[in-house]
Protein backbone atom coordinates (compact mmCIF):
# COMPACT_ATOMS: atom_id res chain seq x y z
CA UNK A 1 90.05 75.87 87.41
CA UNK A 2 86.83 74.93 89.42
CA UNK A 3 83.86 74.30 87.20
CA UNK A 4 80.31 75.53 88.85
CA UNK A 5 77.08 74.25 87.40
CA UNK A 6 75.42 77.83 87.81
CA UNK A 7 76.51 81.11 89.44
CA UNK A 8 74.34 80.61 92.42
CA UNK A 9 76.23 77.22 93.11
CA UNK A 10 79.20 79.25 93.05
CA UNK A 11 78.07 82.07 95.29
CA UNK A 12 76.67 79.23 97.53
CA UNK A 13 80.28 77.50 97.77
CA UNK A 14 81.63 81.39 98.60
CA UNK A 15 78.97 81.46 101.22
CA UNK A 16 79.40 78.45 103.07
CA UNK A 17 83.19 79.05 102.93
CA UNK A 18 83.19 82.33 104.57
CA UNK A 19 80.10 81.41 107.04
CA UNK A 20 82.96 78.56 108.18
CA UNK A 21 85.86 80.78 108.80
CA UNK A 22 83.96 83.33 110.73
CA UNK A 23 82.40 80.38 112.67
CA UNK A 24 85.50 78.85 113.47
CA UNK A 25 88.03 81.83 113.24
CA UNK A 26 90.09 79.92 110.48
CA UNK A 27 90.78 79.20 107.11
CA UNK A 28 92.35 76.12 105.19
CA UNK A 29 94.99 76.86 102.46
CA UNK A 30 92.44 74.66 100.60
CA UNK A 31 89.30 77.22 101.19
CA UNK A 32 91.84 80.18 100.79
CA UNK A 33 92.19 78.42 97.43
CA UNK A 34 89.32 78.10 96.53
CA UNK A 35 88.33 81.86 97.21
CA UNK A 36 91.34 83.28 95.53
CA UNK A 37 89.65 81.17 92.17
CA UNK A 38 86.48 82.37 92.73
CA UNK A 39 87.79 85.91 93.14
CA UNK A 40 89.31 85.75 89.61
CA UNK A 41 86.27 84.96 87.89
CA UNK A 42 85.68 87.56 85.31
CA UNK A 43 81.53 87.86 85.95
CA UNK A 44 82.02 87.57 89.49
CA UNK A 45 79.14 89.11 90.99
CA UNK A 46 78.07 92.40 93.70
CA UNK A 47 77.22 89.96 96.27
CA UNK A 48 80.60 87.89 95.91
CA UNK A 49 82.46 90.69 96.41
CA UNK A 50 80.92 91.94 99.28
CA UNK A 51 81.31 88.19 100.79
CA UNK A 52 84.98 88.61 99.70
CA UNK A 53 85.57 91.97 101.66
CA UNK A 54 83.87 90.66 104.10
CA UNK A 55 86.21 87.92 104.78
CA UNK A 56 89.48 90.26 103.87
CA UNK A 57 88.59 92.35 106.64
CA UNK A 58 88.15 89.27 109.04
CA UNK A 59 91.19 88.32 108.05
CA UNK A 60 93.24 91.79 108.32
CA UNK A 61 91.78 92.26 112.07
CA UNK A 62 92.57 89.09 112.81
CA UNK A 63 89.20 87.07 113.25
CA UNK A 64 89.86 84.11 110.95
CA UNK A 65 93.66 83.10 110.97
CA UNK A 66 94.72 80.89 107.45
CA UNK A 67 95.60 77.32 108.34
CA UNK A 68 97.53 74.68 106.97
């Protein structure tokens, strides 16, 4: 399980992340791992989700492909 120092470091990483596959139109199975953690976080928080549907809709229209 990833270990943030604080829950803006997490909501940082989420951030960058999702700024990156909209930028590029892709997403690593690494990143993609990395969100799917974050997403099961228990206090995750108004703005993460919004960053998550964000991306989930990106992905469903086909803007940012997953990559190996």
């Amino acid at each position: 399980m990833l270990a943030y120092p604080s829950l803006q470091d997490r909501s940082t990483s989420l951030q960058a992340i999702i700024r990156q596959a909209l930028l590029f139109g892709e997403l690593s199975n690494r990143s993609a791992e990395t969100v799917h953690r974050i997403s099961q976080q228990p206090d995750i928080s108004e703005d993460e989700q919004r960053m998550l549907a964000i991306l989930q809709e990106a992905l469903g229209y086909g803007y940012v492909e997953r990559r190996e």
